[in-house]
C-alpha atoms as a PDB file:
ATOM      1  CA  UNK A   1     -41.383  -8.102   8.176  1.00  0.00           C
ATOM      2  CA  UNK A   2     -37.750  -9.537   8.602  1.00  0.00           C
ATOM      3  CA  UNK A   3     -36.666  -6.151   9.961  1.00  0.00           C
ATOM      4  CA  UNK A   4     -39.404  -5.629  12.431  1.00  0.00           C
ATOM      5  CA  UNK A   5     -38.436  -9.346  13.395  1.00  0.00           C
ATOM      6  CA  UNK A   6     -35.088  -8.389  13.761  1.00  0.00           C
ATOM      7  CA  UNK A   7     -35.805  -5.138  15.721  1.00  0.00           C
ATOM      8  CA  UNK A   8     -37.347  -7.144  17.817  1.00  0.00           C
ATOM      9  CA  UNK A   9     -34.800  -9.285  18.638  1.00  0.00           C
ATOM     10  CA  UNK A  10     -31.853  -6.856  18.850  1.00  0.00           C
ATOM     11  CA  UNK A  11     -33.891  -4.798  21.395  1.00  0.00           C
ATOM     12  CA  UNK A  12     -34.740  -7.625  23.548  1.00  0.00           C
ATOM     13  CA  UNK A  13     -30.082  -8.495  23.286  1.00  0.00           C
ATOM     14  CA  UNK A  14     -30.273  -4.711  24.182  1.00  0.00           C
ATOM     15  CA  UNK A  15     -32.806  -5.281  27.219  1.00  0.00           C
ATOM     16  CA  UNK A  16     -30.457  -7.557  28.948  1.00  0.00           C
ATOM     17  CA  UNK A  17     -32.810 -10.896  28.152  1.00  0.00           C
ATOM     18  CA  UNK A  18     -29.874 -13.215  26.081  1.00  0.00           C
ATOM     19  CA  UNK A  19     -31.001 -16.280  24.210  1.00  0.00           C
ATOM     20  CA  UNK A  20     -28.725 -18.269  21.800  1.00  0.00           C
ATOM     21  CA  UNK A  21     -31.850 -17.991  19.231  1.00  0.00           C
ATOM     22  CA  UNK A  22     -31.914 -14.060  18.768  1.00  0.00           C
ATOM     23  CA  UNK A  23     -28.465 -14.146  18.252  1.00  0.00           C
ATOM     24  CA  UNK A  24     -28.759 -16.908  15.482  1.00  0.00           C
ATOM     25  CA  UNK A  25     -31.584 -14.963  13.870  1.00  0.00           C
ATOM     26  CA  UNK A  26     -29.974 -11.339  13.819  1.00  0.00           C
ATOM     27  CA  UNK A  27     -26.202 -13.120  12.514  1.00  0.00           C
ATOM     28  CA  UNK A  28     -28.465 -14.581   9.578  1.00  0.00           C
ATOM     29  CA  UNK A  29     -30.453 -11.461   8.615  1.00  0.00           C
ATOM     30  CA  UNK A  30     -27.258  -9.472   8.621  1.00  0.00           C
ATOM     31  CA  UNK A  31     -25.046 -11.382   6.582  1.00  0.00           C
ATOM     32  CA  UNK A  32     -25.561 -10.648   3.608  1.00  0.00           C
ATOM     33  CA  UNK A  33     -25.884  -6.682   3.635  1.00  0.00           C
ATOM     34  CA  UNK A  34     -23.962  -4.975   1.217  1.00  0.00           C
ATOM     35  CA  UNK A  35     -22.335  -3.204   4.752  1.00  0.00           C
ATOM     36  CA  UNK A  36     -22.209  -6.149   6.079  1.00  0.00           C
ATOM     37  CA  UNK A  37     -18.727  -6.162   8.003  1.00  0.00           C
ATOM     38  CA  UNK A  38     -16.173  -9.339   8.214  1.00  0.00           C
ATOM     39  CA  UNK A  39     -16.896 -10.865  11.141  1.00  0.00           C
ATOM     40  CA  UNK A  40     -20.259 -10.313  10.943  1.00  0.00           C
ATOM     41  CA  UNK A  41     -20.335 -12.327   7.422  1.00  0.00           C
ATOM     42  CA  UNK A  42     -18.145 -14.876   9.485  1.00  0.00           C
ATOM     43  CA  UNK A  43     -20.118 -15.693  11.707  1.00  0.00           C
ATOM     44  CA  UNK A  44     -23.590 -15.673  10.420  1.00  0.00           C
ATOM     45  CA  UNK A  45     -21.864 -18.143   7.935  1.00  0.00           C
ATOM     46  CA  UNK A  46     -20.854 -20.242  10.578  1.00  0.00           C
ATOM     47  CA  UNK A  47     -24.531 -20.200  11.602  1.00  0.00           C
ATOM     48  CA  UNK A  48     -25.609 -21.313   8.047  1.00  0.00           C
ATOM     49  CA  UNK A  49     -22.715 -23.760   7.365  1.00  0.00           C
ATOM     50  CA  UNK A  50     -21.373 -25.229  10.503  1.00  0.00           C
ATOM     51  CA  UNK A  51     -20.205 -29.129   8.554  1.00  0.00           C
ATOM     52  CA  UNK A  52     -17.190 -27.175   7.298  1.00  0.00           C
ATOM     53  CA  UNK A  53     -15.339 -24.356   6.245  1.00  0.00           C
ATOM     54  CA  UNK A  54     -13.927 -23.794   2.841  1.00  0.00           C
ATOM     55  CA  UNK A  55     -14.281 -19.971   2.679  1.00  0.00           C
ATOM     56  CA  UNK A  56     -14.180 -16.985   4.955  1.00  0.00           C
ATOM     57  CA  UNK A  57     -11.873 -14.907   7.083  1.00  0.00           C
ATOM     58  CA  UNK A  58     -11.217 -17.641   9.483  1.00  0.00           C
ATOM     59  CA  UNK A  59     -10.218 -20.256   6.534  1.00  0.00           C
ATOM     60  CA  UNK A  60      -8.796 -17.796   4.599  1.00  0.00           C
ATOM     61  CA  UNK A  61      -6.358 -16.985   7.459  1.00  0.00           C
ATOM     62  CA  UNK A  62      -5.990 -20.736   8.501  1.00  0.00           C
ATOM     63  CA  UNK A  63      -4.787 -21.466   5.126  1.00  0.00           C
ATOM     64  CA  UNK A  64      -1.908 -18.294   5.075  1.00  0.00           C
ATOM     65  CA  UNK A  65      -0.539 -19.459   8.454  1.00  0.00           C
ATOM     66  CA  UNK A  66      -0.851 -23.184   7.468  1.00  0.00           C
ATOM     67  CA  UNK A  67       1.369 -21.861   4.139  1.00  0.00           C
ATOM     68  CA  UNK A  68       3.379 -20.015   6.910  1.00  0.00           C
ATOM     69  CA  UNK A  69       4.458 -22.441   8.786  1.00  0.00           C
ATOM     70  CA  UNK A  70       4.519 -24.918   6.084  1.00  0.00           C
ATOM     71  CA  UNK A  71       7.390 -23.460   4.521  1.00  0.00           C
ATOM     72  CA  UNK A  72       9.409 -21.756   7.519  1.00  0.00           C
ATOM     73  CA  UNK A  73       9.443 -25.422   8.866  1.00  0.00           C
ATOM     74  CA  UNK A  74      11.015 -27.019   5.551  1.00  0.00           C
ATOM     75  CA  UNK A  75      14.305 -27.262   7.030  1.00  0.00           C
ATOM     76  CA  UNK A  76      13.734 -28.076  10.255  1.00  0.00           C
ATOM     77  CA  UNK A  77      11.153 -31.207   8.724  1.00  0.00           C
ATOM     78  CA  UNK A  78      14.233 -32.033   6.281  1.00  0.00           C
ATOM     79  CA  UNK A  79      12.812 -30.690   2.819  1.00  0.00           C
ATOM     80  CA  UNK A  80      13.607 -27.721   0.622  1.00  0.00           C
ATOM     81  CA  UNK A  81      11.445 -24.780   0.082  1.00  0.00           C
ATOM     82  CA  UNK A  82      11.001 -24.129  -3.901  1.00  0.00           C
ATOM     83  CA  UNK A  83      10.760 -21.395  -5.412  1.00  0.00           C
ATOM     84  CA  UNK A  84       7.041 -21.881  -5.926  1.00  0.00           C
ATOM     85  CA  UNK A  85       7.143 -22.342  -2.343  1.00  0.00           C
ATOM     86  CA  UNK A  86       8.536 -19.446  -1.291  1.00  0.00           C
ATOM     87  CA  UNK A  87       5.920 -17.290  -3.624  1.00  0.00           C
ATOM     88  CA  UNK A  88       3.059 -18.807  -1.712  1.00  0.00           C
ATOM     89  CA  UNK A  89       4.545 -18.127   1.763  1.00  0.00           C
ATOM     90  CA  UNK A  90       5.568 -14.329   0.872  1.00  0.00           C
ATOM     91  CA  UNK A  91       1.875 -13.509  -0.762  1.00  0.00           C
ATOM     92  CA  UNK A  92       0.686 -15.366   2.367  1.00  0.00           C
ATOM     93  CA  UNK A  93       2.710 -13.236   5.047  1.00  0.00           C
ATOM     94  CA  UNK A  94       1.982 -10.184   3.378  1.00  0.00           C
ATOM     95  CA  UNK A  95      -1.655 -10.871   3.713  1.00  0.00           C
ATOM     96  CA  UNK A  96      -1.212 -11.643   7.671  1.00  0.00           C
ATOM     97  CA  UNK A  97       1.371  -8.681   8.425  1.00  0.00           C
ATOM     98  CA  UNK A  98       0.357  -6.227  10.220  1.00  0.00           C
ATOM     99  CA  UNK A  99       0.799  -2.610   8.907  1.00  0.00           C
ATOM    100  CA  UNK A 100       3.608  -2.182  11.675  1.00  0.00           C
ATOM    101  CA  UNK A 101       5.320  -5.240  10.996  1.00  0.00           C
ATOM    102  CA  UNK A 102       6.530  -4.395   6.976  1.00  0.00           C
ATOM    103  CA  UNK A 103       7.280  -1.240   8.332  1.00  0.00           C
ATOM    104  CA  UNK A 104       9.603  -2.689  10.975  1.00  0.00           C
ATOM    105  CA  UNK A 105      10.668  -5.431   8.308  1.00  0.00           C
ATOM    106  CA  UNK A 106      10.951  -4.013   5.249  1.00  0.00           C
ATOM    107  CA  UNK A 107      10.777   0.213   5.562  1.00  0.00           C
ATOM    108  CA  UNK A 108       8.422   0.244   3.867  1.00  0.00           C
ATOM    109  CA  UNK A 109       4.258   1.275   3.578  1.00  0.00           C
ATOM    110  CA  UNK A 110       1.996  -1.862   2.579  1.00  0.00           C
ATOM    111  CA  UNK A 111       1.473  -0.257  -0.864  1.00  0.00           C
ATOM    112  CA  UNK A 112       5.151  -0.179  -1.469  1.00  0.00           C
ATOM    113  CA  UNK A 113       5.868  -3.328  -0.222  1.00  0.00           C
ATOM    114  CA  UNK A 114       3.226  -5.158  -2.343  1.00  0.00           C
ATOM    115  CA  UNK A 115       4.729  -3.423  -5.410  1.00  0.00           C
ATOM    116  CA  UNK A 116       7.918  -4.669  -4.485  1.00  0.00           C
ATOM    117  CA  UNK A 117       6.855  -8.462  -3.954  1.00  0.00           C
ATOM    118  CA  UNK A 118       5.343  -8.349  -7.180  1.00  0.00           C
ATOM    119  CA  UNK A 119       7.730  -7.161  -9.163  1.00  0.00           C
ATOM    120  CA  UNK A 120      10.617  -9.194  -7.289  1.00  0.00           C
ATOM    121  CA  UNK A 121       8.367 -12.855  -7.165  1.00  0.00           C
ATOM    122  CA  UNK A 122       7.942 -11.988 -10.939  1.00  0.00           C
ATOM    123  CA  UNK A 123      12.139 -12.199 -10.986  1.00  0.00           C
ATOM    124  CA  UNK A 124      12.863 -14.282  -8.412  1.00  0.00           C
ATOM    125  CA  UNK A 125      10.199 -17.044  -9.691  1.00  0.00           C
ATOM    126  CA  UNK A 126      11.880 -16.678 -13.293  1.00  0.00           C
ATOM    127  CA  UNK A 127      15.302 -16.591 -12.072  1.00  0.00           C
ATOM    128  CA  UNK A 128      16.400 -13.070 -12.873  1.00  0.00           C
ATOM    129  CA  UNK A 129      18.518 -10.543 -10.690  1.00  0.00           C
ATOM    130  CA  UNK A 130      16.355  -8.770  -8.049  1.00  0.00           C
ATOM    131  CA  UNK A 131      16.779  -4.825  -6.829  1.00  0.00           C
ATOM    132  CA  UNK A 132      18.143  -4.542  -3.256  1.00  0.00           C
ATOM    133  CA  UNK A 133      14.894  -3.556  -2.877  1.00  0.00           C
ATOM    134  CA  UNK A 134      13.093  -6.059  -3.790  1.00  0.00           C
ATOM    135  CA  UNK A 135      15.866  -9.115  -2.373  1.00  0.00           C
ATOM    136  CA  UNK A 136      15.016  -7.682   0.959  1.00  0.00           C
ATOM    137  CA  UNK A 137      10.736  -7.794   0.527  1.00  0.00           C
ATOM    138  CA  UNK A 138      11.009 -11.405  -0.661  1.00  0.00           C
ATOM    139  CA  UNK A 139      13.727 -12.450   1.871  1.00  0.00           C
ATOM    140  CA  UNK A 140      11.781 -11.084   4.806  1.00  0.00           C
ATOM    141  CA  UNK A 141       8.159 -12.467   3.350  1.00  0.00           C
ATOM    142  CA  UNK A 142       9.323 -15.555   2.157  1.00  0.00           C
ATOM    143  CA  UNK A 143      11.040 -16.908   4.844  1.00  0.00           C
ATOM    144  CA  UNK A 144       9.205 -16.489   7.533  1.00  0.00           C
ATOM    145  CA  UNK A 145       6.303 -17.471  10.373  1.00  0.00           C
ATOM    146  CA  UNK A 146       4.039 -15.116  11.148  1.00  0.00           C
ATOM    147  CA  UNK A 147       0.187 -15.741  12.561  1.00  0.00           C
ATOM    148  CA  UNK A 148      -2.478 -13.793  13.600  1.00  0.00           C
ATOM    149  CA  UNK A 149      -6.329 -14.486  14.704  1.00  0.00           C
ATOM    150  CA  UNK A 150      -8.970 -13.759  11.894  1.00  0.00           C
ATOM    151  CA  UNK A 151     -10.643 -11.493  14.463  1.00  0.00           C
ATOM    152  CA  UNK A 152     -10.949 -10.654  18.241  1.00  0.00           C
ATOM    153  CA  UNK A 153     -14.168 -10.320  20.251  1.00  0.00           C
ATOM    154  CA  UNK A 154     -13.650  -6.574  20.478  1.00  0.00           C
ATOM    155  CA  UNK A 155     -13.955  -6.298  16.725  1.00  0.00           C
ATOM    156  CA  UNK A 156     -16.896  -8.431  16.361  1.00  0.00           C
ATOM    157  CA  UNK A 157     -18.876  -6.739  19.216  1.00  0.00           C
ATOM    158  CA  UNK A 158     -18.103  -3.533  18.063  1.00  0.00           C
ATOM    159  CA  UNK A 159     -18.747  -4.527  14.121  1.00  0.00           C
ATOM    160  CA  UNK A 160     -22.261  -6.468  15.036  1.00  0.00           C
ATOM    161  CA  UNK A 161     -23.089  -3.106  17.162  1.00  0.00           C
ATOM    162  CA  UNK A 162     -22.116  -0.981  14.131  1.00  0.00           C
ATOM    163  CA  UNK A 163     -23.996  -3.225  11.794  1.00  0.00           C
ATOM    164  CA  UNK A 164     -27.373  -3.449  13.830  1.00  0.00           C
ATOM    165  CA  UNK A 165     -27.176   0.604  13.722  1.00  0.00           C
ATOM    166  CA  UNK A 166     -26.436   0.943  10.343  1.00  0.00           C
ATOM    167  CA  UNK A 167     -29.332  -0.614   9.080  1.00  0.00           C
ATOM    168  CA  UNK A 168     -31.836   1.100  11.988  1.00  0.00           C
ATOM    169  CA  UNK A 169     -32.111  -2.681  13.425  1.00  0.00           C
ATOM    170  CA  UNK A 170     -31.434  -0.735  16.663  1.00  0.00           C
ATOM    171  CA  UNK A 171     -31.648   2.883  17.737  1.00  0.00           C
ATOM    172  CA  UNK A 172     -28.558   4.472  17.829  1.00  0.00           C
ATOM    173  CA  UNK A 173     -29.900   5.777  21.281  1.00  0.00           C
ATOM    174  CA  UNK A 174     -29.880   2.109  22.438  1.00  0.00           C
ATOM    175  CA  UNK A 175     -26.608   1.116  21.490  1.00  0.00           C
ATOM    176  CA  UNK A 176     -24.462   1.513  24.413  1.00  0.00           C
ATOM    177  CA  UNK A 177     -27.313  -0.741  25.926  1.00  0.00           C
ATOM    178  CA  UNK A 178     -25.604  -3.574  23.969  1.00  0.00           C
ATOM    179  CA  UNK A 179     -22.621  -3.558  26.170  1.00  0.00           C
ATOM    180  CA  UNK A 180     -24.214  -5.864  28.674  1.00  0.00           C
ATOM    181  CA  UNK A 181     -24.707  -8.423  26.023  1.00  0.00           C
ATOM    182  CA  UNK A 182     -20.515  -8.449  24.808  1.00  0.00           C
ATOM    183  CA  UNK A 183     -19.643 -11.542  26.936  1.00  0.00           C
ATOM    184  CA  UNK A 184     -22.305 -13.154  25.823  1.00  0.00           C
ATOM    185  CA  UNK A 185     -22.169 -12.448  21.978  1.00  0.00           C
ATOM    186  CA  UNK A 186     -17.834 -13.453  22.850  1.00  0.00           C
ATOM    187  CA  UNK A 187     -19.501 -17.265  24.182  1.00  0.00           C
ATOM    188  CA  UNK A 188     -21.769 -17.620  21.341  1.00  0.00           C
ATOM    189  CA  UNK A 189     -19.372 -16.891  18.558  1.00  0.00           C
ATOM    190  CA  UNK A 190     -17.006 -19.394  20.642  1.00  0.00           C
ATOM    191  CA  UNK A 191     -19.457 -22.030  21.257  1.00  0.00           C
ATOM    192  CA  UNK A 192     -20.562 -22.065  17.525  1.00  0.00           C
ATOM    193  CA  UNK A 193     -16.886 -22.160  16.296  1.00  0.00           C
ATOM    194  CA  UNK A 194     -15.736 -24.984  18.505  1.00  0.00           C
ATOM    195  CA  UNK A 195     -15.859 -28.351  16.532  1.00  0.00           C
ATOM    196  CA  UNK A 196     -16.160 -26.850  13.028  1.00  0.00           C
ATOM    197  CA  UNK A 197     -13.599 -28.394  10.201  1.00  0.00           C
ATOM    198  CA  UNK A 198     -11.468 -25.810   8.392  1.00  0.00           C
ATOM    199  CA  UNK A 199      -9.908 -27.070   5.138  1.00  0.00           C
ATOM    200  CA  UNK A 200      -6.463 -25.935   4.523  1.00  0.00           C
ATOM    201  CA  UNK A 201      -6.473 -27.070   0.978  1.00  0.00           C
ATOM    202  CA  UNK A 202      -5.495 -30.361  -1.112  1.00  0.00           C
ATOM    203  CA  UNK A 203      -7.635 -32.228   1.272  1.00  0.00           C
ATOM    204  CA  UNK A 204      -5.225 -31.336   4.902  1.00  0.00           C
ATOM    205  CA  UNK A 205      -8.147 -30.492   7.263  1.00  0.00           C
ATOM    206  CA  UNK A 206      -7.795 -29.326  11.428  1.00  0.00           C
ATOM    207  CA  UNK A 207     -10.787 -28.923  13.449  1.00  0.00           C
ATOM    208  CA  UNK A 208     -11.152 -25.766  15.775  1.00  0.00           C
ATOM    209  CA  UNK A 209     -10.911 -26.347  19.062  1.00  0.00           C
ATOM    210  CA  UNK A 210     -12.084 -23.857  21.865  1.00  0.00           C
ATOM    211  CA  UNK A 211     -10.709 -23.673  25.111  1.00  0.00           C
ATOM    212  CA  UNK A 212      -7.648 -21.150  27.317  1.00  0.00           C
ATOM    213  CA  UNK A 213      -4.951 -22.393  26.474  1.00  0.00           C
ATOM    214  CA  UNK A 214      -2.726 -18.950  26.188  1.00  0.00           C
ATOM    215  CA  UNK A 215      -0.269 -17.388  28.855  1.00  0.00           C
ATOM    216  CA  UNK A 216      -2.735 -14.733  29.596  1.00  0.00           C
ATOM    217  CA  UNK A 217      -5.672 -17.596  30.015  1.00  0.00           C
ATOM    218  CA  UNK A 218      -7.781 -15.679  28.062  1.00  0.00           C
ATOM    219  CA  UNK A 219     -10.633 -18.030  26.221  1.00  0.00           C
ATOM    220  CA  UNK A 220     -10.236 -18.981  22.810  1.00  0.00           C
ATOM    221  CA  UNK A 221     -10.562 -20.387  19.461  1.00  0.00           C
ATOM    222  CA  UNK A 222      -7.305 -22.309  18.214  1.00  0.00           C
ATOM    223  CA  UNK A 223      -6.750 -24.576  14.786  1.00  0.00           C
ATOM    224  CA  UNK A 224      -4.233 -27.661  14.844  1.00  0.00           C
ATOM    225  CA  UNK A 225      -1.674 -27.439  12.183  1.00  0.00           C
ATOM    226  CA  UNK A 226       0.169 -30.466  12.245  1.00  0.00           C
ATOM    227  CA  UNK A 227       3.173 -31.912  10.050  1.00  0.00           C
ATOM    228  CA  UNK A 228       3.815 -35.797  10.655  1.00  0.00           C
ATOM    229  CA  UNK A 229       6.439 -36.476   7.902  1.00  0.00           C
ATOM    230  CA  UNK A 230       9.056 -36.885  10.629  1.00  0.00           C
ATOM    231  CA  UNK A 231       9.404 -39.520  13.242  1.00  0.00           C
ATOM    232  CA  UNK A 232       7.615 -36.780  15.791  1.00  0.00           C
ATOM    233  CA  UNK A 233       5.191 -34.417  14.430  1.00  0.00           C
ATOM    234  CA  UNK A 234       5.544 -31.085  14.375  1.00  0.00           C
ATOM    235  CA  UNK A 235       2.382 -29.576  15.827  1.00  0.00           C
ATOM    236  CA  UNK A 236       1.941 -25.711  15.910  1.00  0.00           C
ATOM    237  CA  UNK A 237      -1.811 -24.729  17.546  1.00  0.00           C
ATOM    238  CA  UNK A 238      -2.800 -21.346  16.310  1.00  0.00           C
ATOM    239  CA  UNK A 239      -5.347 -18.891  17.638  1.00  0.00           C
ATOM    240  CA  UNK A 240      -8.109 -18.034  15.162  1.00  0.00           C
ATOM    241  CA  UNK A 241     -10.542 -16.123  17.252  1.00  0.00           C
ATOM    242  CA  UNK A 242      -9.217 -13.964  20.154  1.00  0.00           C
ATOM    243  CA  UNK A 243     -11.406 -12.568  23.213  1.00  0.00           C
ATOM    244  CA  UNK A 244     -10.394 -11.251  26.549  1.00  0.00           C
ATOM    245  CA  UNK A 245     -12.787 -13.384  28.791  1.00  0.00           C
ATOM    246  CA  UNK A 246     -11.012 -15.589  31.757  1.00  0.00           C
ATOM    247  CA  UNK A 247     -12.259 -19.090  31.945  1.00  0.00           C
ATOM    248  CA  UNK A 248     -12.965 -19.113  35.522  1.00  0.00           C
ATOM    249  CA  UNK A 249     -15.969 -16.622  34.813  1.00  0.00           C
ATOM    250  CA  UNK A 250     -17.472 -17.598  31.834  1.00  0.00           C
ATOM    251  CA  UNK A 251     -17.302 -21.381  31.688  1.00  0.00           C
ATOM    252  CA  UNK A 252     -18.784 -24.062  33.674  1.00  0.00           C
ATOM    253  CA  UNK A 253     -16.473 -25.680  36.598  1.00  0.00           C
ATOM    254  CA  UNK A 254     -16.656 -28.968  34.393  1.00  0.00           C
ATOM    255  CA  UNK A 255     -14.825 -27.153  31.781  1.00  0.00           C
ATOM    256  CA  UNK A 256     -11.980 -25.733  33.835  1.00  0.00           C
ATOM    257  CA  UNK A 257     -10.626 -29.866  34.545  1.00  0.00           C
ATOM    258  CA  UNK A 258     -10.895 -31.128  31.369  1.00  0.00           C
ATOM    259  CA  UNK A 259      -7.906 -31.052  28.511  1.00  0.00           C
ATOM    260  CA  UNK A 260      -6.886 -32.066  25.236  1.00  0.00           C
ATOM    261  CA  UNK A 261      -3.446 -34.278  25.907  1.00  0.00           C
ATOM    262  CA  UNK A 262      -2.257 -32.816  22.821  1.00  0.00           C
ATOM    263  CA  UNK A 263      -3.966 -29.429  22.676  1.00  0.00           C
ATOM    264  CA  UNK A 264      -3.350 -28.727  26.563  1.00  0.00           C
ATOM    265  CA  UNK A 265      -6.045 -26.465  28.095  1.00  0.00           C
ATOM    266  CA  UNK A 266      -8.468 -27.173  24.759  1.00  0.00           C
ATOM    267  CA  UNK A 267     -12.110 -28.810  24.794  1.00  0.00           C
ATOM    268  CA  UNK A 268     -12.840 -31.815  22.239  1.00  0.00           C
ATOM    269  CA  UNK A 269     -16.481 -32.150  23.639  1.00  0.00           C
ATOM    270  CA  UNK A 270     -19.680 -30.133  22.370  1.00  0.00           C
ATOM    271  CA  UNK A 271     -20.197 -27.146  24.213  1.00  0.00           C
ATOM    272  CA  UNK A 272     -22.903 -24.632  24.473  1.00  0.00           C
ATOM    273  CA  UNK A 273     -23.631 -21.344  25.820  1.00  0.00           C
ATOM    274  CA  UNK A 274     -26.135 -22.739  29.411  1.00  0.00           C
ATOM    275  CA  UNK A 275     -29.102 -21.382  30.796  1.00  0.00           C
ATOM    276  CA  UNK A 276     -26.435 -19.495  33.319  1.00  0.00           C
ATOM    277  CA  UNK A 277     -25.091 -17.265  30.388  1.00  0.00           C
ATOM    278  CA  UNK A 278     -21.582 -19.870  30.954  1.00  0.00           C
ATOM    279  CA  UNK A 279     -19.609 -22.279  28.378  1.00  0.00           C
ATOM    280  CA  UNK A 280     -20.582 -25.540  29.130  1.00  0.00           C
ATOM    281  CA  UNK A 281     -21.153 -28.705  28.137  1.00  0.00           C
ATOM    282  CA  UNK A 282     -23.940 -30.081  25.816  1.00  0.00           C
ATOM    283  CA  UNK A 283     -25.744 -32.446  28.003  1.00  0.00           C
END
C-alpha cells in the first residue's frame, strides 16, 4: 500500500502537478531504503526532524568546516593550535577535500594520503620524527581552511530521480518527465532547510539561513560560523546546500529587498515554497 501511495505521488511530480505534500510523502518513504542515497536520507530527515540537527551530511560537514576554520583562525584570534588541535583539523580536511585537491596538495591518491595521516598523526600526536612524507600530509591537512557544501541541487535531483527508479516508484520510461519538477524539488529542499539549528558540537550551535548571497547570485543554503573571543568577531558564512537557481526567478519580489545586516543577501523570516511554484514568505 505505501508503494502504490508513493507511485502515485511520484507520477503526479512527473505529470507536472507540484505540491509541497507529495514531496514530503515520497522524501519519507524513501529514506530509509537500504539504496537510499545521501541526500535523499538528508532530506527526508529534515522532513522528520526539522527542531535540529545533530546528525547527517549537512551537520556532519558543518562540524569539519567549523573544525576548519576553528583552527586555521587560531593565530589570527590570538591562540595556539595544539597538537590535539591540529589532529582534528587534518582528519576534518581530509574528509572535505576533494579528490583533486590532495592530489594538487599532497601527490598523492586519497588512499595514500589517508595512510599517510594516520601513520604521521600517530607520530606527530606522540611527538616522534615524521617521514617527509608524512610532514608534508599533516602540514598541508592540518593547517588549513577548506569548505565545501554537503550537496548541490544537481546531485539531489539526480539522486531522488535515481532513487524513485530504483525501487519501481516510477517507470524508468517516465523519468526524464521529472525534469520539469527540478526547480521545484531545488525550492523545497531550500525552504525546508532554512531556519533549522545545526549543532557544531560542545553546545556551539548556527542556524541555516537561505537566501543569494554568492558572487554568482545563485540561491542558497549558508551556516554562520562565528568566533567572538576577540573585540570583533570573526564571522565566516559557509554554503551548505548549493543550487544554480537565480533569485529573481524563483523567489517572490518581497524576498529580493529584504537582508540579514550581518548575513547580507540572507532571509531570517519563514519561507515557503507559494501557490506560484516561488520562495516566499509564510504569511
Amino acid at each position: 500500500m505505501l508503494d502504490d501511495d508513493l507511485q502515485m505521488r511520484a507520477r503526479r511530480l512527473a505529470s507536472g502537478r507540484h505540491r509541497v505534500e507529495d514531496l514530503d510523502r515520497l522524501f519519507l518513504g524513501l529514506r530509509d531504503r537500504d539504496d537510499g542515497p545521501m541526500s535523499v536520507r538528508e532530506i527526508g530527515d529534515f522532513v522528520a526532524h526539522r527542531g535540529e540537527r545533530q546528525k547527517g551530511p549537512v551537520t556532519q560537514t558543518a562540524r569539519d568546516v567549523f573544525t576548519s576554520v576553528d583552527v586555521w583562525s587560531r593565530p589570527m584570534r590570538r591562540q595556539k593550535a595544539s597538537r590535539a588541535d591540529i589532529a582534528r583539523a587534518a582528519w576534518a580536511n581530509f574528509r572535505l577535500a576533494s579528490d583533486l585537491q590532495l592530489k594538487h596538495g599532497c601527490g598523492l591518491r586519497r588512499p595514500t594520503v589517508r595512510r599517510r595521516l594516520e601513520s604521521g598523526l600517530a607520530k606527530f600526536e606522540r611527538g616522534e620524527a615524521l617521514t617527509d612524507q608524512e610532514a608534508d600530509v599533516v602540514a598541508y591537512l592540518g593547517n588549513r581552511f577548506i569548505w565545501k557544501p554537503a550537496f548541490s541541487d544537481e546531485q539531489l535531483f539526480r539522486e531522488f530521480r535515481d532513487v524513485l527508479v530504483r525501487n519501481a516508484i516510477l517507470p524508468k520510461a517516465e523519468a526524464a518527465q521529472l525534469d520539469r519538477a527540478k526547480a521545484f524539488l531545488t525550492l523545497y529542499a531550500i525552504a525546508l532547510m532554512h531556519g533549522v539549528t545545526v549543532e557544531f558540537g560542545n553546545g556551539v550551535k548556527s542556524e541555516l539561513r537561505a537566501g543569494f548571497a554568492n558572487r554568482q547570485r545563485h540561491l542558497e543554503v549558508k551556516i554562520l560560523i562565528m568566533f567572538d573571543d576577540l573585540s570583533k568577531p570573526l564571522m565566516t558564512p559557509i554554503c551548505m546546500f548549493l543550487t544554480s537557481l537565480r533569485p529573481e526567478a524563483h523567489c517572490d519580489a518581497a524576498l529580493l529587498e529584504l537582508g540579514d545586516s550581518v548575513l547580507a543577501d540572507a532571509w531570517r523570516d519563514p519561507i515557503e515554497v507559494g501557490p506560484d511554484g516561488k520562495l516566499a514568505l509564510i504569511g
